[in-house]
Structure formats: structure tokens, C-alpha cells
PDB file of N, CA and C in Angstrom:
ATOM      1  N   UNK A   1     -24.748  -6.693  -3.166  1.00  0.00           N
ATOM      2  CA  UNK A   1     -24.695  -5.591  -2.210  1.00  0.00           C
ATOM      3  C   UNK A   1     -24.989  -4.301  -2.973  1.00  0.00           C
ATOM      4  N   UNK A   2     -25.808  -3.613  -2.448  1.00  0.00           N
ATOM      5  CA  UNK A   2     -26.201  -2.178  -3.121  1.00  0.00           C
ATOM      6  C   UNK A   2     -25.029  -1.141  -2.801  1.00  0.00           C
ATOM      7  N   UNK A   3     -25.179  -0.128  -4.004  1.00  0.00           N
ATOM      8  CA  UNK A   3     -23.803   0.491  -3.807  1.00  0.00           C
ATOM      9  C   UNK A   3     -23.998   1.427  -2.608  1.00  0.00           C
ATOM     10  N   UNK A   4     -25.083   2.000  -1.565  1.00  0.00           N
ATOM     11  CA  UNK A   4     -25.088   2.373  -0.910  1.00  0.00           C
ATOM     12  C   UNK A   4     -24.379   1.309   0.617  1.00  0.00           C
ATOM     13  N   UNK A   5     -24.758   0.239   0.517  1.00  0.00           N
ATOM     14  CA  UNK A   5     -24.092  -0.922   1.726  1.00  0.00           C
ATOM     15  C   UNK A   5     -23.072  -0.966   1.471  1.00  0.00           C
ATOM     16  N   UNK A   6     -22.609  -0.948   0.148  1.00  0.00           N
ATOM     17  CA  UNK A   6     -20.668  -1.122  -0.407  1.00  0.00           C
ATOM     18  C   UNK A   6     -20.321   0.104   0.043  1.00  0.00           C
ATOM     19  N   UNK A   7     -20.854   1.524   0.126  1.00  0.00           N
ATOM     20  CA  UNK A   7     -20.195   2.688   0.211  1.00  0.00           C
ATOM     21  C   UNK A   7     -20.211   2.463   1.828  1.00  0.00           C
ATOM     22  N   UNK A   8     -21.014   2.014   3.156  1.00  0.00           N
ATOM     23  CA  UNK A   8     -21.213   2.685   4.331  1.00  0.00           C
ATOM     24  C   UNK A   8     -19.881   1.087   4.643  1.00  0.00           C
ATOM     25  N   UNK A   9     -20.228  -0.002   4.310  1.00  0.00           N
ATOM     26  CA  UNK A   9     -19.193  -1.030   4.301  1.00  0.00           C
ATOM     27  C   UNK A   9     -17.846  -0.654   4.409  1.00  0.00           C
ATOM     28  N   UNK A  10     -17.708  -0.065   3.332  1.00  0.00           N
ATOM     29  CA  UNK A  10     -16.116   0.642   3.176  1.00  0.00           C
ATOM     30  C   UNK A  10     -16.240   1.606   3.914  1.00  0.00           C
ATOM     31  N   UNK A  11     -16.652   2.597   4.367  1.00  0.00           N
ATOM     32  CA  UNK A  11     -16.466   3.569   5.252  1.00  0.00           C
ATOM     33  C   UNK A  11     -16.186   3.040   6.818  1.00  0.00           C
ATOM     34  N   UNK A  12     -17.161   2.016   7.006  1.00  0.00           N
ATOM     35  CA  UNK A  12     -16.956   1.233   8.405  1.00  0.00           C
ATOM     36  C   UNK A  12     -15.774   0.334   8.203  1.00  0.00           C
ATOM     37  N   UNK A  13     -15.662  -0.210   7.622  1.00  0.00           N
ATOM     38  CA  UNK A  13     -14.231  -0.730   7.395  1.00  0.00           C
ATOM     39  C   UNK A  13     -12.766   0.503   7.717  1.00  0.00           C
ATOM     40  N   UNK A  14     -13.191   1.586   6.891  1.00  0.00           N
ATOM     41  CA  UNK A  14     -11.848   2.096   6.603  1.00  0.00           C
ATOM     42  C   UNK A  14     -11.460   3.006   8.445  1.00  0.00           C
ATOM     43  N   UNK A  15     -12.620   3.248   8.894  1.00  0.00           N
ATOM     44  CA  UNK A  15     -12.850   3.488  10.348  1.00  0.00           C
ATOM     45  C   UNK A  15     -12.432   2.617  11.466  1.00  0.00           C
ATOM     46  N   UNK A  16     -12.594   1.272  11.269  1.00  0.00           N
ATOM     47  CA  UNK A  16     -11.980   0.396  12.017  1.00  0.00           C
ATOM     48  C   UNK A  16     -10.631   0.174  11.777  1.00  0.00           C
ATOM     49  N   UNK A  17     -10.278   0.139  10.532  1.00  0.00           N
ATOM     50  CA  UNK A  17      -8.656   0.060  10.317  1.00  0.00           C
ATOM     51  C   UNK A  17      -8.042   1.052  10.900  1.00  0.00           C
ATOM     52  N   UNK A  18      -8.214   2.368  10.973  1.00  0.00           N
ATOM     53  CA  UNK A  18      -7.709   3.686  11.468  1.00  0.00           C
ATOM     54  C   UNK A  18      -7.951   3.496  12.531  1.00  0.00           C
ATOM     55  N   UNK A  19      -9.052   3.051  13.550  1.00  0.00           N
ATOM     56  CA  UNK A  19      -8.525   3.218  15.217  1.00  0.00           C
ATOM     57  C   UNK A  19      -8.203   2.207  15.082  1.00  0.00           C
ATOM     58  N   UNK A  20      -7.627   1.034  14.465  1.00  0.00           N
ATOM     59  CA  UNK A  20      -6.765   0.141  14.942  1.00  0.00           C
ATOM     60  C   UNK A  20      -5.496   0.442  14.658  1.00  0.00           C
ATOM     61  N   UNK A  21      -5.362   1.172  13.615  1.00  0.00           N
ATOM     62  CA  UNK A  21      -3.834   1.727  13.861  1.00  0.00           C
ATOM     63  C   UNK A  21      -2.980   2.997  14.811  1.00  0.00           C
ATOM     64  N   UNK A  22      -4.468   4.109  15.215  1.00  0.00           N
ATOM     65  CA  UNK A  22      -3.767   4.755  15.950  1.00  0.00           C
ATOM     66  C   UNK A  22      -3.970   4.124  17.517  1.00  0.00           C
ATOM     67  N   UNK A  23      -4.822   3.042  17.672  1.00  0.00           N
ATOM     68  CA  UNK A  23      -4.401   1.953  19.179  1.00  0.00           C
ATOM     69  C   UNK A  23      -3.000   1.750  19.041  1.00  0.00           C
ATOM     70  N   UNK A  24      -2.577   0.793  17.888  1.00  0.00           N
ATOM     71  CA  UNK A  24      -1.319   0.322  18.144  1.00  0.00           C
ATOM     72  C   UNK A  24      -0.584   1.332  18.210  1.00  0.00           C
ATOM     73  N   UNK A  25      -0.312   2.431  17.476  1.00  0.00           N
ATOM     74  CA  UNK A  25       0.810   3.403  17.376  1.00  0.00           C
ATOM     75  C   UNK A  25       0.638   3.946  18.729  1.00  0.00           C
ATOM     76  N   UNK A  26      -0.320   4.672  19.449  1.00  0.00           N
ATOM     77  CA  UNK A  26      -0.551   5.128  20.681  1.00  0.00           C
ATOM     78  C   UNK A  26       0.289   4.424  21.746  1.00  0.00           C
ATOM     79  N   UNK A  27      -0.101   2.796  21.717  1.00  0.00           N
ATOM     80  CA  UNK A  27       0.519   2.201  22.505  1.00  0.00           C
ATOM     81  C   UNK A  27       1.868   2.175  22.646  1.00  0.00           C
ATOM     82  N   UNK A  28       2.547   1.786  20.712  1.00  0.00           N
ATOM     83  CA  UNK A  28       3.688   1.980  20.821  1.00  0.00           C
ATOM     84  C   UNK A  28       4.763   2.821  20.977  1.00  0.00           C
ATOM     85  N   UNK A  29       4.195   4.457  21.216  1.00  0.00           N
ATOM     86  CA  UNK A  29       4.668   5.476  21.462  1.00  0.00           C
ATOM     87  C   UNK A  29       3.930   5.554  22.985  1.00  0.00           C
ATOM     88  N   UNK A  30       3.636   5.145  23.740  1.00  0.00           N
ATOM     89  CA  UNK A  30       3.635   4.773  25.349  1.00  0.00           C
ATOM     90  C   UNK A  30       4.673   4.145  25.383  1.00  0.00           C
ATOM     91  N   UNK A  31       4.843   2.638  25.539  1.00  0.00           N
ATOM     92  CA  UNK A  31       6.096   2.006  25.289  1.00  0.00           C
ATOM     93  C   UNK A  31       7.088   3.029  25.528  1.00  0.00           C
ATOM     94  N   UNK A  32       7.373   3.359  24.035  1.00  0.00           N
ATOM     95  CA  UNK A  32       8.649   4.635  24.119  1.00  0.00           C
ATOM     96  C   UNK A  32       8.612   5.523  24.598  1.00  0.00           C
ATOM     97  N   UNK A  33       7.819   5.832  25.361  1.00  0.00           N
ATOM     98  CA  UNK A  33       8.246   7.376  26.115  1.00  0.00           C
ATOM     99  C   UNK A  33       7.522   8.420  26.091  1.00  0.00           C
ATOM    100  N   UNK A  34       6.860   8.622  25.531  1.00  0.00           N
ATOM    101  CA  UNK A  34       6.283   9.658  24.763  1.00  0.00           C
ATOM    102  C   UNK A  34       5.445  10.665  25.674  1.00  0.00           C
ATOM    103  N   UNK A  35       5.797  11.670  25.542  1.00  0.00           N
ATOM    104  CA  UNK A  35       5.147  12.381  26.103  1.00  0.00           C
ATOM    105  C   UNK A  35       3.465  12.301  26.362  1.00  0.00           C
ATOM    106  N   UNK A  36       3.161  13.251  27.715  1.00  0.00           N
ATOM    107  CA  UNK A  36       1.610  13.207  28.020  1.00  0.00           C
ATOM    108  C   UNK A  36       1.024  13.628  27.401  1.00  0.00           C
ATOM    109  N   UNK A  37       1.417  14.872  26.575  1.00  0.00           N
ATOM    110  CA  UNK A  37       0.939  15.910  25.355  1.00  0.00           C
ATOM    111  C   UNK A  37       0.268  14.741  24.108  1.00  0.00           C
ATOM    112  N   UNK A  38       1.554  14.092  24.094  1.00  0.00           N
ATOM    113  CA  UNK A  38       1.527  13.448  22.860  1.00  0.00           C
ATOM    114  C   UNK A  38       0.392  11.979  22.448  1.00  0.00           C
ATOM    115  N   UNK A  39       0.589  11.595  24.198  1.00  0.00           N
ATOM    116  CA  UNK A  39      -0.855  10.435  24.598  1.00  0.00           C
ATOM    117  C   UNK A  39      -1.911  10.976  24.397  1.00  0.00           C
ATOM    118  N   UNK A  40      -1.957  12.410  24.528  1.00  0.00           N
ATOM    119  CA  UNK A  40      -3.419  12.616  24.906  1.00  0.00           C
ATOM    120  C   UNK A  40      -4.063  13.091  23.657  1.00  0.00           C
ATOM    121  N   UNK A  41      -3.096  13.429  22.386  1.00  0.00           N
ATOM    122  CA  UNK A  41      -3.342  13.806  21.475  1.00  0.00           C
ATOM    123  C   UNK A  41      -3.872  12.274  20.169  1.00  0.00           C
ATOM    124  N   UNK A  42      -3.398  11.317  21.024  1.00  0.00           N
ATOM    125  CA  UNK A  42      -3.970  10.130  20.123  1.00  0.00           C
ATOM    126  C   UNK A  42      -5.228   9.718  20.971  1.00  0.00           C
ATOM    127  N   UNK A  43      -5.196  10.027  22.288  1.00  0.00           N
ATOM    128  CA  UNK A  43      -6.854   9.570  23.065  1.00  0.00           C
ATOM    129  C   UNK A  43      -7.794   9.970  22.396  1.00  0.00           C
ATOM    130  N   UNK A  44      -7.759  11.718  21.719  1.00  0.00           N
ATOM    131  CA  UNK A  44      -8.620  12.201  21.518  1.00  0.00           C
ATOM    132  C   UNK A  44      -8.734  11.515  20.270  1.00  0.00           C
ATOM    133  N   UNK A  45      -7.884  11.298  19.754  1.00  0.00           N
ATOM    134  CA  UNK A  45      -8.052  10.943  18.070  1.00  0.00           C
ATOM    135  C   UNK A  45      -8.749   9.311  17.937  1.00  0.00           C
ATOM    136  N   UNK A  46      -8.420   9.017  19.031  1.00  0.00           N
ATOM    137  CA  UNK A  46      -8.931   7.317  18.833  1.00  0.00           C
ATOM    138  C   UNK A  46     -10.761   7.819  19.763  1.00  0.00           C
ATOM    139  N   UNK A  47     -11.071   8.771  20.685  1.00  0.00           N
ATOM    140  CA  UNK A  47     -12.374   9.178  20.875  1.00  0.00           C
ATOM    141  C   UNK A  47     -13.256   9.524  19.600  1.00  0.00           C
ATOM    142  N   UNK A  48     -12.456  10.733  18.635  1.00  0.00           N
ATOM    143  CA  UNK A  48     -13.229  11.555  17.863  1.00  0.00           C
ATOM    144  C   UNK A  48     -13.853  10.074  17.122  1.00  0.00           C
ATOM    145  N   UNK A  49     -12.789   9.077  16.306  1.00  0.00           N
ATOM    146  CA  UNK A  49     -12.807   7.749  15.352  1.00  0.00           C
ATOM    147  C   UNK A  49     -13.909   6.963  15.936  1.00  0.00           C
ATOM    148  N   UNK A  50     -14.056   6.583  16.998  1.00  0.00           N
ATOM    149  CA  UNK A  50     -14.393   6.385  17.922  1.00  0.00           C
ATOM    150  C   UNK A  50     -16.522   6.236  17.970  1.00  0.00           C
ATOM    151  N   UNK A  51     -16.173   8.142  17.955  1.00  0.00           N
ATOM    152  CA  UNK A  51     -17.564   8.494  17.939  1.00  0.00           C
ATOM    153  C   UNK A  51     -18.591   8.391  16.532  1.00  0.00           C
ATOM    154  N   UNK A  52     -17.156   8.232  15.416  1.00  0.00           N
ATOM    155  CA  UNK A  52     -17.905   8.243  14.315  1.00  0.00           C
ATOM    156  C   UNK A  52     -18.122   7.159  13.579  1.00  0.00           C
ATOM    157  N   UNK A  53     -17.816   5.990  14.328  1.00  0.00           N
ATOM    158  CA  UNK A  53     -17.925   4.378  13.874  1.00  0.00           C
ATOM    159  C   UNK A  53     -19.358   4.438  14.715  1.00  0.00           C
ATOM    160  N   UNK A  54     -19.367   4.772  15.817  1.00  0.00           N
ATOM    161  CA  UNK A  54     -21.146   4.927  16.354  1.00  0.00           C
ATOM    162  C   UNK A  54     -21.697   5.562  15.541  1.00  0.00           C
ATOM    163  N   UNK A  55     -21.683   6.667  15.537  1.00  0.00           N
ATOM    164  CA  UNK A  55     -22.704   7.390  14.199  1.00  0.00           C
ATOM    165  C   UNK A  55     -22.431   6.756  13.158  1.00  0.00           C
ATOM    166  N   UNK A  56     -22.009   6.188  12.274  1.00  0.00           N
ATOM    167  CA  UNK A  56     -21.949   5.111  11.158  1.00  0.00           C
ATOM    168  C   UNK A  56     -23.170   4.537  11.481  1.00  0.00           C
ATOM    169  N   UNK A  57     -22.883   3.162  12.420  1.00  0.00           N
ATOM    170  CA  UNK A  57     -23.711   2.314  12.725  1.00  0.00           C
ATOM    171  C   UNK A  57     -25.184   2.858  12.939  1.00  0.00           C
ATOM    172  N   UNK A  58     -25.576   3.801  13.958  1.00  0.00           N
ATOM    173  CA  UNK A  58     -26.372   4.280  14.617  1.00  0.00           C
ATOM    174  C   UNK A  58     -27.537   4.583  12.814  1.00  0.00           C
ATOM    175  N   UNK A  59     -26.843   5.232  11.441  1.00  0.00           N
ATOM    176  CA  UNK A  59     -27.602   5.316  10.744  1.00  0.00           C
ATOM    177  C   UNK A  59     -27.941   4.700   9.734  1.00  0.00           C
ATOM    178  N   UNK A  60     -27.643   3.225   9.805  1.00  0.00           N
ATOM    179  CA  UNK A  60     -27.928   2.141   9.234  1.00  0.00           C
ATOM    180  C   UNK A  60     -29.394   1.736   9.248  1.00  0.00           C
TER     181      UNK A  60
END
């Protein structure tokens, strides 16, 4: 693997791990209660992650 595929690899990797953790946490602070403020502040965060696993891909 060229160190440019190892570098965008790990970047797409480390992108998928992060909206998979703020899914679960999101959820699990739904679960508990959590304010609308506080949902909407992980929507955006799992959108922004979101948009930039497309642009990843998109410049492959």
C-alpha cells in the first residue's frame, strides 16, 4: 500500500470510527433524556463527519 492509500485509509477509517461513536453516544444520551439542544448538537456533528467521509471518498 502506498503511503498516500495508508494515509487516506487511516483517515477514512478514523472518520468512520468517530460517527460511529457519536451515533452511539447520541443515541445513548436520547435514551437518557437529553435535551433537544443537546440532540441537535450531535445531528450536526454526525452531518458535518458525515459530509467529510463523502469528500474523502469523492477524492480518491
Amino acid at each position: 500500500m502506498s503511503t498516500v492509500a495508508g494515509t487516506k485509509f487511516h483517515e477514512l477509517d478514523d472518520l468512520v470510527l468517530h460517527l460511529k461513536g457519536l451515533v452511539l453516544v447520541r443515541r445513548l444520551r436520547e435514551q437518557r433524556g437529553a435535551a433537544a439542544d443537546e440532540l441537535l448538537m450531535y445531528r450536526n456533528e454526525i452531518d458535518r463527519v458525515r459530509e467529510q467521509l463523502a469528500n474523502l471518498v469523492k477524492r480518491r
